[in-house]
PDB file of N, CA and C in Angstrom:
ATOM      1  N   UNK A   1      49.509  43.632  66.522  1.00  0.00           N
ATOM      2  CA  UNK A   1      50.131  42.377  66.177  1.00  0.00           C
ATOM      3  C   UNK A   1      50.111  41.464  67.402  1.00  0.00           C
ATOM      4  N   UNK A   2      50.206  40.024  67.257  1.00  0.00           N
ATOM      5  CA  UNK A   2      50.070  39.245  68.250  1.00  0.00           C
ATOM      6  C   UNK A   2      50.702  38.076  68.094  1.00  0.00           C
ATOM      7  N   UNK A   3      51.735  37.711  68.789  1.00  0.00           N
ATOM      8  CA  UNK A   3      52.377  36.808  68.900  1.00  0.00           C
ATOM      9  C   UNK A   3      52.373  35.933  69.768  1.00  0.00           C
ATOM     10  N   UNK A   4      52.588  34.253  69.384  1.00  0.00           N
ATOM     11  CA  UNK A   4      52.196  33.372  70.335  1.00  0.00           C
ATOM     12  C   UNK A   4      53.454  32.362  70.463  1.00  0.00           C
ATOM     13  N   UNK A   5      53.876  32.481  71.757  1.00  0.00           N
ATOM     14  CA  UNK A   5      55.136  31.395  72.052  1.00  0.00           C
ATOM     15  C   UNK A   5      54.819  30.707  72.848  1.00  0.00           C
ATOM     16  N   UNK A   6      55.217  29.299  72.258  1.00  0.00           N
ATOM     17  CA  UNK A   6      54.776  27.836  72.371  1.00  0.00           C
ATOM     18  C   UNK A   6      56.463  27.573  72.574  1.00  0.00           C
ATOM     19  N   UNK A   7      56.301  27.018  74.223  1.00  0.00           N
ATOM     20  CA  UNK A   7      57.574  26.369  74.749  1.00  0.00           C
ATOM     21  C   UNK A   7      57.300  25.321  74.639  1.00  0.00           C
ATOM     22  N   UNK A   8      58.795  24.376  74.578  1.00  0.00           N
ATOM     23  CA  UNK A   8      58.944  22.830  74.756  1.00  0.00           C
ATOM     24  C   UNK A   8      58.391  22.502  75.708  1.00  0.00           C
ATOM     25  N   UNK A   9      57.643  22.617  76.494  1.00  0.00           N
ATOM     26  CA  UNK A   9      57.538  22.453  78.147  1.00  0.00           C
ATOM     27  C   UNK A   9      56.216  21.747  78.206  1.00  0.00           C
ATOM     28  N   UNK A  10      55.978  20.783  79.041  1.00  0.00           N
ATOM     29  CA  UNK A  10      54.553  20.692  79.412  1.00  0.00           C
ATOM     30  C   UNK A  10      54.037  21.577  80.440  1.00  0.00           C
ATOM     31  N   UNK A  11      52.585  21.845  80.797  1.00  0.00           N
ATOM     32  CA  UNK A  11      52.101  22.866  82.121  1.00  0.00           C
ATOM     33  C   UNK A  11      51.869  22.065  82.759  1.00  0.00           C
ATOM     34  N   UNK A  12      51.950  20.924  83.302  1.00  0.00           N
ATOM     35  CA  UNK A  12      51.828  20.440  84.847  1.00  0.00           C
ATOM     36  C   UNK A  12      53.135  20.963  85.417  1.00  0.00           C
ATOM     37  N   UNK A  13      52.573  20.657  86.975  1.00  0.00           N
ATOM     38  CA  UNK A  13      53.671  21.163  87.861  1.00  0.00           C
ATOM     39  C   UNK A  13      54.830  20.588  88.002  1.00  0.00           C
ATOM     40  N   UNK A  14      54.661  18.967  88.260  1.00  0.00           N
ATOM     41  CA  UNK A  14      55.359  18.089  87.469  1.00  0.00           C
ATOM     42  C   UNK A  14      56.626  18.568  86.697  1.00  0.00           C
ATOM     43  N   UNK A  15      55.831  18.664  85.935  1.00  0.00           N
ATOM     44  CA  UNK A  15      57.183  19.256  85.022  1.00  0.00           C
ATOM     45  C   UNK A  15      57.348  20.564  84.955  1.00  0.00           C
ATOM     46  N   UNK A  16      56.784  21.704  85.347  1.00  0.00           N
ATOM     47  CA  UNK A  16      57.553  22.595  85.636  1.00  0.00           C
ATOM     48  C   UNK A  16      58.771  22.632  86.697  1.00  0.00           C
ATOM     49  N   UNK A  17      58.411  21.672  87.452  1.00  0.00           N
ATOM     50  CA  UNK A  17      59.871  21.445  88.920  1.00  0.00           C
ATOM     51  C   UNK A  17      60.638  20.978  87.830  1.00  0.00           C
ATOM     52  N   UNK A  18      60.637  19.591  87.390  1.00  0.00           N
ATOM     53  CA  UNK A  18      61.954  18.985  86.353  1.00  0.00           C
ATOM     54  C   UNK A  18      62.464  19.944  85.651  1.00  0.00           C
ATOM     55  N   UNK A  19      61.558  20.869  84.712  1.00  0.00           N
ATOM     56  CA  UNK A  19      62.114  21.645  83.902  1.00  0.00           C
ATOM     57  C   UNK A  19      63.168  22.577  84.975  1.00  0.00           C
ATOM     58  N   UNK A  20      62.830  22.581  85.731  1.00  0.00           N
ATOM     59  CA  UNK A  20      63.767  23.958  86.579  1.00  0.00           C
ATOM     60  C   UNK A  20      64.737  23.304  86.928  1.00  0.00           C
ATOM     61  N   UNK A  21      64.873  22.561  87.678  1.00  0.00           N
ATOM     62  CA  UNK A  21      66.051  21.336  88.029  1.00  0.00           C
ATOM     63  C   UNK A  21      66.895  21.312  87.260  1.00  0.00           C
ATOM     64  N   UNK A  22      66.236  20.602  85.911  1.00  0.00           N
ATOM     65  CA  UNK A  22      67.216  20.157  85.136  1.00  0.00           C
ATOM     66  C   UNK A  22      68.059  21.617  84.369  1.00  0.00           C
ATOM     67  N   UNK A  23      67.118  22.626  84.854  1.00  0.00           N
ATOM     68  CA  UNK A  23      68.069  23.913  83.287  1.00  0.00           C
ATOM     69  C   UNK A  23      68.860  24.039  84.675  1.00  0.00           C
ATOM     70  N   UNK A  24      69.253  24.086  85.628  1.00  0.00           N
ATOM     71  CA  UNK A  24      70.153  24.447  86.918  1.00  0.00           C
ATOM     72  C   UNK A  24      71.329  23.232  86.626  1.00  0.00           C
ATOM     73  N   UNK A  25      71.031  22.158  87.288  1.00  0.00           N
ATOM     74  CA  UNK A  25      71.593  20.987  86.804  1.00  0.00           C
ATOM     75  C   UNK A  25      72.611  20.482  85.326  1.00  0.00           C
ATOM     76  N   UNK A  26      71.799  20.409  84.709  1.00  0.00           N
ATOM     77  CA  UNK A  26      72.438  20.189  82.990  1.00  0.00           C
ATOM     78  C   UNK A  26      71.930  21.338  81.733  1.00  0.00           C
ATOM     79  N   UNK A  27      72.319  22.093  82.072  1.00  0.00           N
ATOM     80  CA  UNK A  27      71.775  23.402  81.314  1.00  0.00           C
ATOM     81  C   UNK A  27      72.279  23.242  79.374  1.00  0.00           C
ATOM     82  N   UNK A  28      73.212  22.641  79.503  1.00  0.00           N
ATOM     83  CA  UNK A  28      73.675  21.972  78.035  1.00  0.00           C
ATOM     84  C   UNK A  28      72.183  21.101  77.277  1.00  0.00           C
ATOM     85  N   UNK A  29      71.845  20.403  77.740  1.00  0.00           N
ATOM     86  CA  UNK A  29      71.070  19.502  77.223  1.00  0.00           C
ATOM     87  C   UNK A  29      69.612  19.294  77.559  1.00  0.00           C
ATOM     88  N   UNK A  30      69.461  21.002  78.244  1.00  0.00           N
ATOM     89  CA  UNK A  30      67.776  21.250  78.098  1.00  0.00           C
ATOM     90  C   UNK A  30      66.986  21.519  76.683  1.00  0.00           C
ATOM     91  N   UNK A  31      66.011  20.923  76.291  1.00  0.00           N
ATOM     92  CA  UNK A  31      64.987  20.935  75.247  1.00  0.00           C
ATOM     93  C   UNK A  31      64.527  22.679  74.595  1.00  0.00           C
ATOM     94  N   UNK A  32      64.527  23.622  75.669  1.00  0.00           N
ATOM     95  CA  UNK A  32      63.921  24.659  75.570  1.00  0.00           C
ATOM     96  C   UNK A  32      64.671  26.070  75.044  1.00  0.00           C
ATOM     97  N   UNK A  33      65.369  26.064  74.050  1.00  0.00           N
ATOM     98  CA  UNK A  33      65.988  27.239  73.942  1.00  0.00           C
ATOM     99  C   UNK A  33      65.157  28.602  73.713  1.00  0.00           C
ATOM    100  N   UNK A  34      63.766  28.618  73.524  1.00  0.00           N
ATOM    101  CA  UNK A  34      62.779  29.466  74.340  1.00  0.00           C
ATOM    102  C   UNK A  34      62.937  30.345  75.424  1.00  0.00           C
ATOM    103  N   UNK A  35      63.015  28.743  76.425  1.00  0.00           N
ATOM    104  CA  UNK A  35      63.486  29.097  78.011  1.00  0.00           C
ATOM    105  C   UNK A  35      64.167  30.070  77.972  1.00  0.00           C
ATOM    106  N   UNK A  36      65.347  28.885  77.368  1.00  0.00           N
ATOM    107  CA  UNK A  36      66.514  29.393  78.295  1.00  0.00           C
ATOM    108  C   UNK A  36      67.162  30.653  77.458  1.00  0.00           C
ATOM    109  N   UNK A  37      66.132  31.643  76.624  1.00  0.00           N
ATOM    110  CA  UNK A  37      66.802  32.742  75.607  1.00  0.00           C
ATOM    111  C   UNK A  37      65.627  33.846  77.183  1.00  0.00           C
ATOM    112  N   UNK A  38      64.559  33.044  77.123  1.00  0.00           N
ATOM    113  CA  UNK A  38      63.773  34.283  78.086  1.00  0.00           C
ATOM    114  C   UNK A  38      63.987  34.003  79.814  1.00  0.00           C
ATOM    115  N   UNK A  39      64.371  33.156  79.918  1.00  0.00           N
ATOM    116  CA  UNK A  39      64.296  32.658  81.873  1.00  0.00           C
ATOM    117  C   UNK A  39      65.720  32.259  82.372  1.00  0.00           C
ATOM    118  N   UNK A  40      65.895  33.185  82.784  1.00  0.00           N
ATOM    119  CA  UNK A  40      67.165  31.657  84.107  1.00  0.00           C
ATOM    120  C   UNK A  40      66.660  31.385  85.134  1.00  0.00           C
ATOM    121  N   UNK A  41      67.142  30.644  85.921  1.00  0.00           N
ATOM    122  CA  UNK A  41      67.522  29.859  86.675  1.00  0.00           C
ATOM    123  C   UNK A  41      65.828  29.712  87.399  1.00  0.00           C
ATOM    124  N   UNK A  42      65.793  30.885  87.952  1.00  0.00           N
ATOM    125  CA  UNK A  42      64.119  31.166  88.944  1.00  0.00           C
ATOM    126  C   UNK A  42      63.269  32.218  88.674  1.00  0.00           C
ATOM    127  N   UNK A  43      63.185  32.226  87.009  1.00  0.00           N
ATOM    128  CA  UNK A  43      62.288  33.117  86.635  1.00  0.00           C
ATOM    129  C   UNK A  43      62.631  33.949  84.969  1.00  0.00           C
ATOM    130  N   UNK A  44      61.788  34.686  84.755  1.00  0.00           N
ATOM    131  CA  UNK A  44      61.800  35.557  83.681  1.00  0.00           C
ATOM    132  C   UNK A  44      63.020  36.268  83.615  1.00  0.00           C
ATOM    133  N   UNK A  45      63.906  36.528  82.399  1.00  0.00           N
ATOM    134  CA  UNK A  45      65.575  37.314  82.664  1.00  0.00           C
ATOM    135  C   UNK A  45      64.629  38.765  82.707  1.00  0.00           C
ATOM    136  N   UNK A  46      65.157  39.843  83.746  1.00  0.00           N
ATOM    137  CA  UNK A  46      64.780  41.471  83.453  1.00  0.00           C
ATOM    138  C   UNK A  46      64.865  41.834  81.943  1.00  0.00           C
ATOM    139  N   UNK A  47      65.568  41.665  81.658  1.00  0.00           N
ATOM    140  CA  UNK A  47      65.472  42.460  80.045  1.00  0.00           C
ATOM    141  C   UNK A  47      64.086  41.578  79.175  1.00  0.00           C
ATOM    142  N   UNK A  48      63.950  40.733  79.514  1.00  0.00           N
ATOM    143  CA  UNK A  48      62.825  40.278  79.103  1.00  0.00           C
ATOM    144  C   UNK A  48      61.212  40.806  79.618  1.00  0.00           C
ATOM    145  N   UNK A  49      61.266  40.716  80.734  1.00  0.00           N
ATOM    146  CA  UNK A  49      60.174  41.044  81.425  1.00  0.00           C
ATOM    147  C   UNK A  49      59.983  42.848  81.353  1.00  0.00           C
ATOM    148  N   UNK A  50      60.988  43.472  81.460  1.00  0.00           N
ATOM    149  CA  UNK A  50      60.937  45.035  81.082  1.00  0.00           C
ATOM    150  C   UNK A  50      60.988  44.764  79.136  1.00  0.00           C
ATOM    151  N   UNK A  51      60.704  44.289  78.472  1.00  0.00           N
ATOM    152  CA  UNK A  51      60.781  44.243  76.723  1.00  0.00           C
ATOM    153  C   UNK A  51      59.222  44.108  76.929  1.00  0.00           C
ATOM    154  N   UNK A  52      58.528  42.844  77.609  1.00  0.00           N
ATOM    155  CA  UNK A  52      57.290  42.857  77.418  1.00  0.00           C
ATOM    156  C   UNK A  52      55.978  43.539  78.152  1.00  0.00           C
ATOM    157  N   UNK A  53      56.973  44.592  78.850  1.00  0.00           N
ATOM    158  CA  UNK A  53      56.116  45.848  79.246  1.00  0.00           C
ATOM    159  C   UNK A  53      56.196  46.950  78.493  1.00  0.00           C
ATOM    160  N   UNK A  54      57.385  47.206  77.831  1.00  0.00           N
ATOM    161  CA  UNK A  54      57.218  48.056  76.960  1.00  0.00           C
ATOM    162  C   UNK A  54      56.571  48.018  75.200  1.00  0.00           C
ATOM    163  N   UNK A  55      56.598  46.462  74.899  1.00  0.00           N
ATOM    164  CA  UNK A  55      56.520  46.135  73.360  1.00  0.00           C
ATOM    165  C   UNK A  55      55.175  46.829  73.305  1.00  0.00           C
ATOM    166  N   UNK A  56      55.113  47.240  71.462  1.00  0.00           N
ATOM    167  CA  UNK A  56      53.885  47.364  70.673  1.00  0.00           C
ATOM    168  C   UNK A  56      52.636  45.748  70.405  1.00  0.00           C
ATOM    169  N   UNK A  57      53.316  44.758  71.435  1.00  0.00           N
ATOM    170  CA  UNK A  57      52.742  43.791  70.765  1.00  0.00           C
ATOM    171  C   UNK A  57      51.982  42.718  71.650  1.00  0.00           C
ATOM    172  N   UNK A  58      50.669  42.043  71.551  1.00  0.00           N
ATOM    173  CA  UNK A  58      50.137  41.750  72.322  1.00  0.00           C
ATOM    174  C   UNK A  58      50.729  40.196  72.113  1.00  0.00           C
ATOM    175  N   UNK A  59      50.862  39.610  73.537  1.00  0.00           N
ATOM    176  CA  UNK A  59      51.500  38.165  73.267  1.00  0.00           C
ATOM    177  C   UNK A  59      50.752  37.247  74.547  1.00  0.00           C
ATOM    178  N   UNK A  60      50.623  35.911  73.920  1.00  0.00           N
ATOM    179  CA  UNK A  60      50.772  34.683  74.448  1.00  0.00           C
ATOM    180  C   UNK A  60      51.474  33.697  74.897  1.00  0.00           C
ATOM    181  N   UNK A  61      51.376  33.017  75.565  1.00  0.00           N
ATOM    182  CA  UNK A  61      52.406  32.271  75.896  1.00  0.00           C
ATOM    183  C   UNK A  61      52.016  30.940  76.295  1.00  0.00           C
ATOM    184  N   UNK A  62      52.422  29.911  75.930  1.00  0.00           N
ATOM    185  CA  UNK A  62      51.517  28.289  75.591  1.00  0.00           C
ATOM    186  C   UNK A  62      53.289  27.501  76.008  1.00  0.00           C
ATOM    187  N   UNK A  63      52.199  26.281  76.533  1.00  0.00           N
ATOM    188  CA  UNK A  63      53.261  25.025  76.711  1.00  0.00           C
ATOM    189  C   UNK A  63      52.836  23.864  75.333  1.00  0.00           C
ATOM    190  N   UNK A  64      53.705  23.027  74.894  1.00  0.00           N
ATOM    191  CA  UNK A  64      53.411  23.006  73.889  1.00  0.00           C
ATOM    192  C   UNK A  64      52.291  21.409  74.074  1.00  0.00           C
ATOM    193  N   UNK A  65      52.093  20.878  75.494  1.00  0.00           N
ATOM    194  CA  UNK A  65      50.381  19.765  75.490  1.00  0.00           C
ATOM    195  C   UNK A  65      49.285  20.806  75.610  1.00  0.00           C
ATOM    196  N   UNK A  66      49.668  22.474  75.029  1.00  0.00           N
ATOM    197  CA  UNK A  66      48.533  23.206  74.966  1.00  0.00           C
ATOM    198  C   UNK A  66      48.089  23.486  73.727  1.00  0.00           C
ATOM    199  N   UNK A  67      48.957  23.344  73.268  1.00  0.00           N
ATOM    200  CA  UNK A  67      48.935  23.641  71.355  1.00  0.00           C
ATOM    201  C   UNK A  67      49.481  22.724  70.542  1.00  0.00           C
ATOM    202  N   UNK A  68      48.633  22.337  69.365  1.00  0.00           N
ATOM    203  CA  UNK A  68      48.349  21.201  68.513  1.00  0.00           C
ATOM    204  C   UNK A  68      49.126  21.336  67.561  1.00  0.00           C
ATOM    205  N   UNK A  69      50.244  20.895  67.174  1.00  0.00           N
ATOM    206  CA  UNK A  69      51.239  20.888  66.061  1.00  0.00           C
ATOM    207  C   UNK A  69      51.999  20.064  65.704  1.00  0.00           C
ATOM    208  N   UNK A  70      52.199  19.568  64.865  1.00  0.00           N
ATOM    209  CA  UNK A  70      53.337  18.884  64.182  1.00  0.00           C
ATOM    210  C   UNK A  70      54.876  19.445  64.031  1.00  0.00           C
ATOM    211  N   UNK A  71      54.807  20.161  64.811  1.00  0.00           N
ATOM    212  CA  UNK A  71      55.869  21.250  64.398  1.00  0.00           C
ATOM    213  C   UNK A  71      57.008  21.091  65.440  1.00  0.00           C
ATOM    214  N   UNK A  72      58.182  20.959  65.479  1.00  0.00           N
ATOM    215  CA  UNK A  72      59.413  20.714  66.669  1.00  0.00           C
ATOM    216  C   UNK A  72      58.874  21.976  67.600  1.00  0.00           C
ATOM    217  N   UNK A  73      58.748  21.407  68.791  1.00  0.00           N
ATOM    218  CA  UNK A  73      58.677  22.903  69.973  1.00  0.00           C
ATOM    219  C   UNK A  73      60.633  23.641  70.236  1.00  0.00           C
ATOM    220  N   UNK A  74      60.466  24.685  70.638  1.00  0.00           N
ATOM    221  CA  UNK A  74      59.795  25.914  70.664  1.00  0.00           C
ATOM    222  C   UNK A  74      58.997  26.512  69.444  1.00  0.00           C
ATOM    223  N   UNK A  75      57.749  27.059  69.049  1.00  0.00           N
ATOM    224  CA  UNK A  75      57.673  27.833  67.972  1.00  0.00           C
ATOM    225  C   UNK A  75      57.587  28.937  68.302  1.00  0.00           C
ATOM    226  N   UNK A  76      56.873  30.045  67.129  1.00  0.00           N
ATOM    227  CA  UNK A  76      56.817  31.630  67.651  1.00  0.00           C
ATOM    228  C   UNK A  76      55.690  31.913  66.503  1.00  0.00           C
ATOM    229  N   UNK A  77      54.572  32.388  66.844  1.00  0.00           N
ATOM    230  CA  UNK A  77      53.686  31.904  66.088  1.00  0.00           C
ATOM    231  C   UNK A  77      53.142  33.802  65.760  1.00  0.00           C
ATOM    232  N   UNK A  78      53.101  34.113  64.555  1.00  0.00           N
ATOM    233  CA  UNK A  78      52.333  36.155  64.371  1.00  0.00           C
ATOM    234  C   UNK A  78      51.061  35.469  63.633  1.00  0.00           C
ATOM    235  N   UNK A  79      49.768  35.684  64.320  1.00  0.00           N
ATOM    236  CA  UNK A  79      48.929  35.725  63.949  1.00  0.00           C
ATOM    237  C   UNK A  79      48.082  34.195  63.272  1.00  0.00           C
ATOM    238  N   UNK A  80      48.896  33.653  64.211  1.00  0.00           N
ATOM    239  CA  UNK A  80      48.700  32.051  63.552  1.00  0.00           C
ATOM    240  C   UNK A  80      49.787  31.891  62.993  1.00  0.00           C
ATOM    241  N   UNK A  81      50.433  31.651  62.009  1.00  0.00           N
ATOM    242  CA  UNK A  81      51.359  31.685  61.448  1.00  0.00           C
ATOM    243  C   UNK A  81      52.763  31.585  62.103  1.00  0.00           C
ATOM    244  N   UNK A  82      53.719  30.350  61.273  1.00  0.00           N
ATOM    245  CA  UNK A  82      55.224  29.953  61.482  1.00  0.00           C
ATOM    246  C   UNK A  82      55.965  31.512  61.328  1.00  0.00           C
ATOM    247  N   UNK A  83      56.147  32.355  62.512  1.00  0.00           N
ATOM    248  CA  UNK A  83      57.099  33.016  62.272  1.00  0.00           C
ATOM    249  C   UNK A  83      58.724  32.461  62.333  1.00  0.00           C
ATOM    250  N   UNK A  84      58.735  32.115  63.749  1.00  0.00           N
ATOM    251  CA  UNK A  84      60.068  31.165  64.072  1.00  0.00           C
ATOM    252  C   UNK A  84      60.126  29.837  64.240  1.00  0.00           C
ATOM    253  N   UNK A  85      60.884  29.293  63.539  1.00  0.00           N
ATOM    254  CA  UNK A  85      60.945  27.523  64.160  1.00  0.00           C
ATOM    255  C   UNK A  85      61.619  27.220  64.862  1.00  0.00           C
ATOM    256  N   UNK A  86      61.692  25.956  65.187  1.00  0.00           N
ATOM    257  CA  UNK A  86      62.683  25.501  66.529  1.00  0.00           C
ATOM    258  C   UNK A  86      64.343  26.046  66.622  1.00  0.00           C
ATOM    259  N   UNK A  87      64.405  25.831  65.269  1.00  0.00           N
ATOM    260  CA  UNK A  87      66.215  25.722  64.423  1.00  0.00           C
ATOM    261  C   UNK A  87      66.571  27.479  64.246  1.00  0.00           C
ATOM    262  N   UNK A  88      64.804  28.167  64.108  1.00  0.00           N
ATOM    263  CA  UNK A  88      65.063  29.594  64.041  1.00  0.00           C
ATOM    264  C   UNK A  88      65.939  30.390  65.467  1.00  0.00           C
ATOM    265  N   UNK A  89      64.755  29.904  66.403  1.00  0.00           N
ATOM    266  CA  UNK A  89      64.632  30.258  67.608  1.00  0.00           C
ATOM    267  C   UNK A  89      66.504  29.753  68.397  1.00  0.00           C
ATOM    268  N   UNK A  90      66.885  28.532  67.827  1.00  0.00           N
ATOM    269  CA  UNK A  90      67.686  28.160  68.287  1.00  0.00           C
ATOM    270  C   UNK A  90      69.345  29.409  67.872  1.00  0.00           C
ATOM    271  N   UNK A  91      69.346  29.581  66.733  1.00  0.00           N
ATOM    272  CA  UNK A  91      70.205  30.372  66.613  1.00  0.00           C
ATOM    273  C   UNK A  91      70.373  31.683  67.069  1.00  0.00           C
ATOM    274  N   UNK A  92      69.548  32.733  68.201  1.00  0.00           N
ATOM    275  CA  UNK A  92      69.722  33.635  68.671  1.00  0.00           C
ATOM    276  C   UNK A  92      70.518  33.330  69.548  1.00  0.00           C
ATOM    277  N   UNK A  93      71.519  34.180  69.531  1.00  0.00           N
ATOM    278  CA  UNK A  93      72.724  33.982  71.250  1.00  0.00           C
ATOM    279  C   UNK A  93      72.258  34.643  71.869  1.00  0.00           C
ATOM    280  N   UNK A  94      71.180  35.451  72.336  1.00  0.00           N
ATOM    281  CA  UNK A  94      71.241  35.992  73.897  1.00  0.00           C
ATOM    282  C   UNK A  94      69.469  36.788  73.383  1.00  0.00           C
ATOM    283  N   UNK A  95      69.092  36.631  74.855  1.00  0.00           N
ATOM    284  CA  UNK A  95      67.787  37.413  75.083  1.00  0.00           C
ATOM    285  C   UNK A  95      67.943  38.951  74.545  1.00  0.00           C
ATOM    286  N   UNK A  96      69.084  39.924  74.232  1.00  0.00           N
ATOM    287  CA  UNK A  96      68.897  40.870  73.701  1.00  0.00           C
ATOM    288  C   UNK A  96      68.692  41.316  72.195  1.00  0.00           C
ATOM    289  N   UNK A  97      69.325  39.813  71.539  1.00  0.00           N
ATOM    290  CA  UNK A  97      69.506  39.639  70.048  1.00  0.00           C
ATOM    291  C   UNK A  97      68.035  39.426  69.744  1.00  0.00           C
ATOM    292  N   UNK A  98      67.476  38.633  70.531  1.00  0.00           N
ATOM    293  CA  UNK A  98      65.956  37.983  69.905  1.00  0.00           C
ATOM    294  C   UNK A  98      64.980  38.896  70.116  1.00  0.00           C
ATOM    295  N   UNK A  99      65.303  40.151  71.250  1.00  0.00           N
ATOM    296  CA  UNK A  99      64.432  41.381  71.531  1.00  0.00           C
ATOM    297  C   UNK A  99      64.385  42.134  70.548  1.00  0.00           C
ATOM    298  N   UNK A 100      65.878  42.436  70.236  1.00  0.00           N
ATOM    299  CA  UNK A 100      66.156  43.161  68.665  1.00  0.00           C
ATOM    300  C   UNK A 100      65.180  42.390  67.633  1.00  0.00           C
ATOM    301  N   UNK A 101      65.072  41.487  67.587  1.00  0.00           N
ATOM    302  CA  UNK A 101      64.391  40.654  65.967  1.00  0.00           C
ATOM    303  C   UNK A 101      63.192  41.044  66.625  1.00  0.00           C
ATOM    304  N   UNK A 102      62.618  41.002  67.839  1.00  0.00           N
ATOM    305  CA  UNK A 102      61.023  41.238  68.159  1.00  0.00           C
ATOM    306  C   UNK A 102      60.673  42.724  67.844  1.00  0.00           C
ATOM    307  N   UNK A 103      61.501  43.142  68.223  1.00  0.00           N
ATOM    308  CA  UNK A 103      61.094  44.765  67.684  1.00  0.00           C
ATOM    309  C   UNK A 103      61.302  45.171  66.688  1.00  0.00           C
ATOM    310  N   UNK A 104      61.997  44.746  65.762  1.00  0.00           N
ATOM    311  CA  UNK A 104      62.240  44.674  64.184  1.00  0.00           C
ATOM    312  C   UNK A 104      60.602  44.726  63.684  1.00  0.00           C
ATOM    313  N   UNK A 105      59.669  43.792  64.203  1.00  0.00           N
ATOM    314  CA  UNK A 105      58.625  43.382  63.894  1.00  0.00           C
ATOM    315  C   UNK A 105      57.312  44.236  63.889  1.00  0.00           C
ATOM    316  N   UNK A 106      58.158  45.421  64.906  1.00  0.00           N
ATOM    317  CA  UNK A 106      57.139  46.336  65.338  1.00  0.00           C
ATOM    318  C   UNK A 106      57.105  47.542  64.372  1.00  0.00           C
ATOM    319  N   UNK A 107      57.950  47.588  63.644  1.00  0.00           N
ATOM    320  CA  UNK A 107      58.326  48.617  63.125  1.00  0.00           C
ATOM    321  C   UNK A 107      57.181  48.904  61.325  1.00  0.00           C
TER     322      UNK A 107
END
């Protein structure tokens, strides 16, 4: 299986500094609940980065001036396909809840 997550984010550097700034700064009213379910402050959260060494599942990871959609960013994309939408993605409270739904997937 292969999953593809498409952050709010642009990939210039540019805006990777703003993006960091601002989730430190005003962490209420950052764009990326993506992010801020997989990264704090200066990097990947551990439980994240140990989930995607252990998963059954091969993944991607896209800014969203990399991928062509009409679709509100963050998405979460299995195989092409709308797995999660913005409003999906938004309702997980914590990087361990959304690990749980990722491995649900594996099963």
């Amino acid at each position: 299986m292969r999953l593809t997550f498409v952050y709010n984010a642009k990939s210039d550097v540019f805006s990777k500094m703003f993006d960091a700034a601002h989730k430190i700064i005003h962490p209420t009213s950052y764009g990326c609940s993506l992010c801020t379910l997989t990264h704090g402050d200066f990097g990947e959260k551990q439980e994240w980065k140990d989930f995607l060494k252990v998963a059954a599942i091969e993944f991607e990871f896209m800014y969203k001036d990399e991928y062509e959609s009409k679709e509100q960013f963050p998405i979460v994309l299995k195989s092409n396909e709308m797995l999660l939408s913005s409003k999906e993605i938004d309702s997980f409270k914590s990087v361990d809840e959304f690990i749980a739904y990722l491995m649900s997937l594996e099963e």
